[in-house]
PDB file of N, CA and C in Angstrom:
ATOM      1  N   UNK A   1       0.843  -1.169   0.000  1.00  0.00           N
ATOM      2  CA  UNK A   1       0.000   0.000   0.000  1.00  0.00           C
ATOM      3  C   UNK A   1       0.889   1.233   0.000  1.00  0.00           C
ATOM      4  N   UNK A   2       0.614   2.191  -0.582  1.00  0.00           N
ATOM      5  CA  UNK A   2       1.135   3.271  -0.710  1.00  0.00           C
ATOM      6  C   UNK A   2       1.088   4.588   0.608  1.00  0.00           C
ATOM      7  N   UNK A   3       2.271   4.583   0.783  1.00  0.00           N
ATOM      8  CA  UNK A   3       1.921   5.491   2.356  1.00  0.00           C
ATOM      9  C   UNK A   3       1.173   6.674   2.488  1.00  0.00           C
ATOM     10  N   UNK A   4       1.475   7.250   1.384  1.00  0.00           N
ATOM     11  CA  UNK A   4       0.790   8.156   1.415  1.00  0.00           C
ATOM     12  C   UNK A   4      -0.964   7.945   1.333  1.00  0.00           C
ATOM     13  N   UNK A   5      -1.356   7.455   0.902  1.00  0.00           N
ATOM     14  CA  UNK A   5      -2.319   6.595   0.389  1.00  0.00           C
ATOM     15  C   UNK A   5      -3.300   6.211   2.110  1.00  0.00           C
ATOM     16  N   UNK A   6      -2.271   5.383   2.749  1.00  0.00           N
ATOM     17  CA  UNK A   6      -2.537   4.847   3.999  1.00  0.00           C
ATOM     18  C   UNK A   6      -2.590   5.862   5.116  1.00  0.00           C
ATOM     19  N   UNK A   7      -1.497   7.172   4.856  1.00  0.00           N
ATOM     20  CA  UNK A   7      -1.627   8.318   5.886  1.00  0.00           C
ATOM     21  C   UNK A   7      -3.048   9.388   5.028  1.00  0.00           C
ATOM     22  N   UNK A   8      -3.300   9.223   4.028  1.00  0.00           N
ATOM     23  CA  UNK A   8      -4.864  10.052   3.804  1.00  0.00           C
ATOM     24  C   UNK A   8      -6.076   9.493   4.407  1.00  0.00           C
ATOM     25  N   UNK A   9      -5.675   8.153   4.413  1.00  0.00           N
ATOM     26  CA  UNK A   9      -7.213   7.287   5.175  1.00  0.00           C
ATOM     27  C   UNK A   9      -7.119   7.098   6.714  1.00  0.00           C
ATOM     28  N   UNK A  10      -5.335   7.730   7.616  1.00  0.00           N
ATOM     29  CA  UNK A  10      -5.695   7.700   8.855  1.00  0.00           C
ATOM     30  C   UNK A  10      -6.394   9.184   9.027  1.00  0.00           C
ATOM     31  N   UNK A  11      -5.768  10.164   8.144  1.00  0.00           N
ATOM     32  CA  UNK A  11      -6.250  11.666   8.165  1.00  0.00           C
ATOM     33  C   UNK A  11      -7.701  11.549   7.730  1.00  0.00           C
ATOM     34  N   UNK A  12      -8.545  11.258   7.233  1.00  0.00           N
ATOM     35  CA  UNK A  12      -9.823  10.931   6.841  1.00  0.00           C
ATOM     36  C   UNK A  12     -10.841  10.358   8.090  1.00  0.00           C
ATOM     37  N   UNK A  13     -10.229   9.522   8.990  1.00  0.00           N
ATOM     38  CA  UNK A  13     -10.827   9.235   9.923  1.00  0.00           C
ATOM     39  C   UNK A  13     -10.648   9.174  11.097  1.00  0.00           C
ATOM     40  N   UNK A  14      -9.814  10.038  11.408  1.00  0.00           N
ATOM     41  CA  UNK A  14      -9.494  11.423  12.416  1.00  0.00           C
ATOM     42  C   UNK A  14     -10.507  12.212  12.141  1.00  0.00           C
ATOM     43  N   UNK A  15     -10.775  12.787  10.838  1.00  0.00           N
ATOM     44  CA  UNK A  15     -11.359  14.058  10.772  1.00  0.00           C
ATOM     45  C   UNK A  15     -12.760  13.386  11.019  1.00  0.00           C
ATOM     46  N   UNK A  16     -13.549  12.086  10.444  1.00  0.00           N
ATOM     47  CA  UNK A  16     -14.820  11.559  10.643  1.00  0.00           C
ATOM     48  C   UNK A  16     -14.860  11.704  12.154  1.00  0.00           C
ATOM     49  N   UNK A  17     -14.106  11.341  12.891  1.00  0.00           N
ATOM     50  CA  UNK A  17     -14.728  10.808  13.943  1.00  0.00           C
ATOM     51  C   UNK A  17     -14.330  12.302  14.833  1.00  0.00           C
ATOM     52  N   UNK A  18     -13.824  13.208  14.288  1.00  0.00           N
ATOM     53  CA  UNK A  18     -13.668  14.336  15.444  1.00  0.00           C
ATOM     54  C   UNK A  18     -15.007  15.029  14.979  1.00  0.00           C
ATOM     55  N   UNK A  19     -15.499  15.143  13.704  1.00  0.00           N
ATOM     56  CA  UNK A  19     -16.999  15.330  13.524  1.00  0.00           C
ATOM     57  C   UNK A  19     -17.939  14.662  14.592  1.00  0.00           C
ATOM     58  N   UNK A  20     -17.933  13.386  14.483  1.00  0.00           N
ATOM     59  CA  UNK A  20     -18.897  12.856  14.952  1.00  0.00           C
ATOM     60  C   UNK A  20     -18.883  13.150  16.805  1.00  0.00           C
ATOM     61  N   UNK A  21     -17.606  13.370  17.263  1.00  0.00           N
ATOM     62  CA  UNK A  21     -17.776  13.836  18.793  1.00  0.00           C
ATOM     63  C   UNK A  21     -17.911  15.431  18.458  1.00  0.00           C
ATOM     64  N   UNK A  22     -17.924  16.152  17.685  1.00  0.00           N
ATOM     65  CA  UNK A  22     -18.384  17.837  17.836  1.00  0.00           C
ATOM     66  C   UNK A  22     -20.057  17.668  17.954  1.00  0.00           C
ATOM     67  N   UNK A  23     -20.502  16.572  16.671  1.00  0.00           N
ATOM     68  CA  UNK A  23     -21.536  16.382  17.218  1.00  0.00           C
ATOM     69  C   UNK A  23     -22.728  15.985  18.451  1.00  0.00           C
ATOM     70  N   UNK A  24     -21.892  15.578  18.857  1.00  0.00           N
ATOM     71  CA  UNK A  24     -22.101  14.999  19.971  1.00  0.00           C
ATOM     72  C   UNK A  24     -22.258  15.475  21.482  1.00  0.00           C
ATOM     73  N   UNK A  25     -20.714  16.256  21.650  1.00  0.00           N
ATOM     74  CA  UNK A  25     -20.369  17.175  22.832  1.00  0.00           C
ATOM     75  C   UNK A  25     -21.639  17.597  23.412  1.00  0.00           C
ATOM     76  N   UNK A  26     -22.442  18.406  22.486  1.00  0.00           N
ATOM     77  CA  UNK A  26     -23.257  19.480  23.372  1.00  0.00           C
ATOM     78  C   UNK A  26     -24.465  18.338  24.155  1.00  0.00           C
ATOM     79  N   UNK A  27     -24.304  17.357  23.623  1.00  0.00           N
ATOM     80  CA  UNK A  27     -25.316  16.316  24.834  1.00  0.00           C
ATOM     81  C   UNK A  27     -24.333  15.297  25.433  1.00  0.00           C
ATOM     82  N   UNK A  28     -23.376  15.698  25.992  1.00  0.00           N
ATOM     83  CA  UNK A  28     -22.349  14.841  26.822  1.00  0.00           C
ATOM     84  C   UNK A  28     -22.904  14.313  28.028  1.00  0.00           C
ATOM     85  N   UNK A  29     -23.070  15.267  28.504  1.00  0.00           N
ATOM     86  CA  UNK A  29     -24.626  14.382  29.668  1.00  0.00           C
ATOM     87  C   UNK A  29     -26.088  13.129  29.273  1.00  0.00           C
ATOM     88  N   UNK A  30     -26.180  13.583  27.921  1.00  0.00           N
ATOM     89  CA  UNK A  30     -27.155  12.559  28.038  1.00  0.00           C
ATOM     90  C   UNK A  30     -27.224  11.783  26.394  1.00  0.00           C
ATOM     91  N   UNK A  31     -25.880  11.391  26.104  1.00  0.00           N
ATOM     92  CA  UNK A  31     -25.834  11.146  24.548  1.00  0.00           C
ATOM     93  C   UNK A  31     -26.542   9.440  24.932  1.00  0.00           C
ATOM     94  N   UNK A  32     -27.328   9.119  24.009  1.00  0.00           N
ATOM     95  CA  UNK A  32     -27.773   8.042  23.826  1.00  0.00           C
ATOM     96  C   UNK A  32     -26.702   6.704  24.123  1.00  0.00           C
ATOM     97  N   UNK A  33     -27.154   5.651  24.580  1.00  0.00           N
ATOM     98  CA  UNK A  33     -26.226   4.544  24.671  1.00  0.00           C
ATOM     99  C   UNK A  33     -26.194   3.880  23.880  1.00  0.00           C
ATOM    100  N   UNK A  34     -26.845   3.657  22.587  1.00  0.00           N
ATOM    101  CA  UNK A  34     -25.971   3.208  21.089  1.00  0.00           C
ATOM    102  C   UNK A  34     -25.008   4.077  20.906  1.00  0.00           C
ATOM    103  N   UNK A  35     -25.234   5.222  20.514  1.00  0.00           N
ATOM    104  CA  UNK A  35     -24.147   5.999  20.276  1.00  0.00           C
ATOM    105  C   UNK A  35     -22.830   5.738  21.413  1.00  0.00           C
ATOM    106  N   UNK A  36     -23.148   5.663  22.045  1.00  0.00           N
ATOM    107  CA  UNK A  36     -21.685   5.624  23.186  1.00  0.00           C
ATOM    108  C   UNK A  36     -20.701   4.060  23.027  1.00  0.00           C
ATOM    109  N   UNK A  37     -21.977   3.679  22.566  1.00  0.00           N
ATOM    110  CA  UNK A  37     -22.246   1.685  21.946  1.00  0.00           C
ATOM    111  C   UNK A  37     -21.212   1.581  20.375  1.00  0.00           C
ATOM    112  N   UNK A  38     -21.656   2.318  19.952  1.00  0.00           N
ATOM    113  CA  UNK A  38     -21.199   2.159  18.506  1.00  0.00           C
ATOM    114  C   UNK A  38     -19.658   3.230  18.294  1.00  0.00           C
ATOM    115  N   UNK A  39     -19.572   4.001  19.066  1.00  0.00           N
ATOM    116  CA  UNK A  39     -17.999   5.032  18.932  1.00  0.00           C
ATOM    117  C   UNK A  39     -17.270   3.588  19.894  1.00  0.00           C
ATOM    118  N   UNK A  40     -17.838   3.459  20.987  1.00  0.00           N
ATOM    119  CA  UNK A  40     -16.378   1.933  21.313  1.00  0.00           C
ATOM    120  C   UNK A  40     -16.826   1.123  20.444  1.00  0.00           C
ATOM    121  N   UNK A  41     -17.179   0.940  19.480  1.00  0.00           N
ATOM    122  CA  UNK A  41     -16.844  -0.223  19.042  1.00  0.00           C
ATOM    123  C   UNK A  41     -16.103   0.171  17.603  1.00  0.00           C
ATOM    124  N   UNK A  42     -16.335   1.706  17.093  1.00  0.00           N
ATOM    125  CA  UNK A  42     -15.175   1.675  15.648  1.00  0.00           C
ATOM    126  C   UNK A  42     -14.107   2.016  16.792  1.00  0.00           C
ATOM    127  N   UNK A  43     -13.981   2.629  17.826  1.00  0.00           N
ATOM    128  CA  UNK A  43     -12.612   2.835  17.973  1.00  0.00           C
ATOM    129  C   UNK A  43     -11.397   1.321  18.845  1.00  0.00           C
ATOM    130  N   UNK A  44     -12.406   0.854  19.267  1.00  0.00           N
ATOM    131  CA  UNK A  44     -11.561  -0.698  19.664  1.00  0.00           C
ATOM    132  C   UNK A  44     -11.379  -1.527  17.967  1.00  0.00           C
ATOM    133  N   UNK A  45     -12.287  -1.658  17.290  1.00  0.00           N
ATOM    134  CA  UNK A  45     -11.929  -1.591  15.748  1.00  0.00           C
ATOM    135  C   UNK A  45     -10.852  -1.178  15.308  1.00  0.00           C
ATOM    136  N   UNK A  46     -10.737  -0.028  15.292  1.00  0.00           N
ATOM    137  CA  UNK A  46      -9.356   0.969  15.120  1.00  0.00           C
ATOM    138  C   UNK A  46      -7.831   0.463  15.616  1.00  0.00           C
ATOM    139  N   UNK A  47      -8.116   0.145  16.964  1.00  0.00           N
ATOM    140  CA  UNK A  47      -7.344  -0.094  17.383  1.00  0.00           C
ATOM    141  C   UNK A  47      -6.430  -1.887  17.083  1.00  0.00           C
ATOM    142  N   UNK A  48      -7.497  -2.440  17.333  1.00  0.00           N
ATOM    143  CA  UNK A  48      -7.257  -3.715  16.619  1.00  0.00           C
ATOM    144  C   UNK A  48      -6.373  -3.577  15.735  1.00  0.00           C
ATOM    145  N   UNK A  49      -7.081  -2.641  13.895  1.00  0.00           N
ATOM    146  CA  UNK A  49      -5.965  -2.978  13.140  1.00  0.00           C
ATOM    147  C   UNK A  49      -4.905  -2.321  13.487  1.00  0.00           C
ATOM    148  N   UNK A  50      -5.230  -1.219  13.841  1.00  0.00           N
ATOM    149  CA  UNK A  50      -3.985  -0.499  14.569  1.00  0.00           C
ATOM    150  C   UNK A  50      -2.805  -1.155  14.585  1.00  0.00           C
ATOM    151  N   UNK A  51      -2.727  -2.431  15.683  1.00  0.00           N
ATOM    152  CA  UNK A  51      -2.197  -3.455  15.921  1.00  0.00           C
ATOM    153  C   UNK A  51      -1.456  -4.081  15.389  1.00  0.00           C
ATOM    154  N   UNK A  52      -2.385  -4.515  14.407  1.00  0.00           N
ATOM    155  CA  UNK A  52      -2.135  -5.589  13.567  1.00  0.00           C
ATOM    156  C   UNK A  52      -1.226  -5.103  12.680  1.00  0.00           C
ATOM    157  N   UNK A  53      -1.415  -3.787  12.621  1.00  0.00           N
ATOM    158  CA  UNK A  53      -0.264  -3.040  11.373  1.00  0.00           C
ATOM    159  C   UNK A  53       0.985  -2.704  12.014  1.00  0.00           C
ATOM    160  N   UNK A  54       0.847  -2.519  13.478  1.00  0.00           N
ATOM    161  CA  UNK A  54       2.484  -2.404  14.071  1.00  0.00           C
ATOM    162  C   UNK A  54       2.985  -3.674  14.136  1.00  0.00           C
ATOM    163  N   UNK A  55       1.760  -4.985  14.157  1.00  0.00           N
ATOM    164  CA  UNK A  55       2.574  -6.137  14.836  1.00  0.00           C
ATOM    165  C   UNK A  55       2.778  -6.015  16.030  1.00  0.00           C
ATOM    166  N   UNK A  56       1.446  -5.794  16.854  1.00  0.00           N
ATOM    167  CA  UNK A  56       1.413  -5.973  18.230  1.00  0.00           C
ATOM    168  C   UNK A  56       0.953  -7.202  18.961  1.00  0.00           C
ATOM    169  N   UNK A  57       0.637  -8.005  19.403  1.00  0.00           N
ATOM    170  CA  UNK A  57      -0.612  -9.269  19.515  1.00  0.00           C
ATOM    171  C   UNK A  57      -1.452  -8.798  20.214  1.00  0.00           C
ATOM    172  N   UNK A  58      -2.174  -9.230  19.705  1.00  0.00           N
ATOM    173  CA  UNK A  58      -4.016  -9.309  20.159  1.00  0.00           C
ATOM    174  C   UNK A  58      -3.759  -9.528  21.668  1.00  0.00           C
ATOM    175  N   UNK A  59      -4.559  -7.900  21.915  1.00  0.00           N
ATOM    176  CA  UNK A  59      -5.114  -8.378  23.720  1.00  0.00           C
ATOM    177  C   UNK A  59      -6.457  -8.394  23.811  1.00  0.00           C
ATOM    178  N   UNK A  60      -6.840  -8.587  25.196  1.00  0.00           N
ATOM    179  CA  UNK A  60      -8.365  -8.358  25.441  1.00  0.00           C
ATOM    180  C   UNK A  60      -8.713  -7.680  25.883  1.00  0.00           C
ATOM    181  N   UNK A  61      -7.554  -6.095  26.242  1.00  0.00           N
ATOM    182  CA  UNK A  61      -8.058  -4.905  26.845  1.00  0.00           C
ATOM    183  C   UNK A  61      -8.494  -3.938  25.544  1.00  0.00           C
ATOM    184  N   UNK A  62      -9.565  -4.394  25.000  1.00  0.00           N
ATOM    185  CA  UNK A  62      -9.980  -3.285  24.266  1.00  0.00           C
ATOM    186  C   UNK A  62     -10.971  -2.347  24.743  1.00  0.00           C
ATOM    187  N   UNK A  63     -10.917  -1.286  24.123  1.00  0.00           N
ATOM    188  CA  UNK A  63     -12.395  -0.237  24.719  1.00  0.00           C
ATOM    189  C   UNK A  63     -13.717  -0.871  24.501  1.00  0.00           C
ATOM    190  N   UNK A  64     -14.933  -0.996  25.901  1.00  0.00           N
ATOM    191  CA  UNK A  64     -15.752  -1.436  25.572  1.00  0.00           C
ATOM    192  C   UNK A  64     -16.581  -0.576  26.803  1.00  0.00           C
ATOM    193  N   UNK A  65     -17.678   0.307  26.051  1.00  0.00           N
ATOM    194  CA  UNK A  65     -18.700   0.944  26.635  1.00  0.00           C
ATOM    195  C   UNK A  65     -19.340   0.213  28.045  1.00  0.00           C
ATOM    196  N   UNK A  66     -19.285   0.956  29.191  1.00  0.00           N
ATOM    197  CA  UNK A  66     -20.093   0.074  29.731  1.00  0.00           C
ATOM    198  C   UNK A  66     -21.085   1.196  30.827  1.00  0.00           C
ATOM    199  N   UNK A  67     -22.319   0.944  30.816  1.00  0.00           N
ATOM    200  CA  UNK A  67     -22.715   2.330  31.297  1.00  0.00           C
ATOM    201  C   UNK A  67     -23.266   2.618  32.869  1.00  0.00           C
TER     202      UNK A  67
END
């Protein structure tokens, strides 16, 4: 894969997901629990391949919502 290529799609979803918490912020007190449900789960996602691309091994401390 082309790095550059691979550093536009980490910059791409940085910028998605700092959207999606601007959206969010102003109901920080009472944001729905899918939503709180579904951001841990792309960002333990994330992290996973994350991982997998440094060549880390798989743990089981990933982020997981719990309310």
């Amino acid at each position: 894969m082309n790095p550059n290529y691979a550093e536009s799609l980490f910059e791409y979803d940085f910028w998605a997901n700092s959207r999606v918490f601007e959206a969010i912020e102003p109901f920080c007190e009472n944001v729905p629990h899918e939503i709180l449900e579904l951001m841990s789960h792309i960002l333990g996602a994330k992290q996973v391949w994350y991982n997998r691309i440094q060549n880390i091994p798989a743990g089981k401390d990933l982020l997981k919502f719990k309310p």
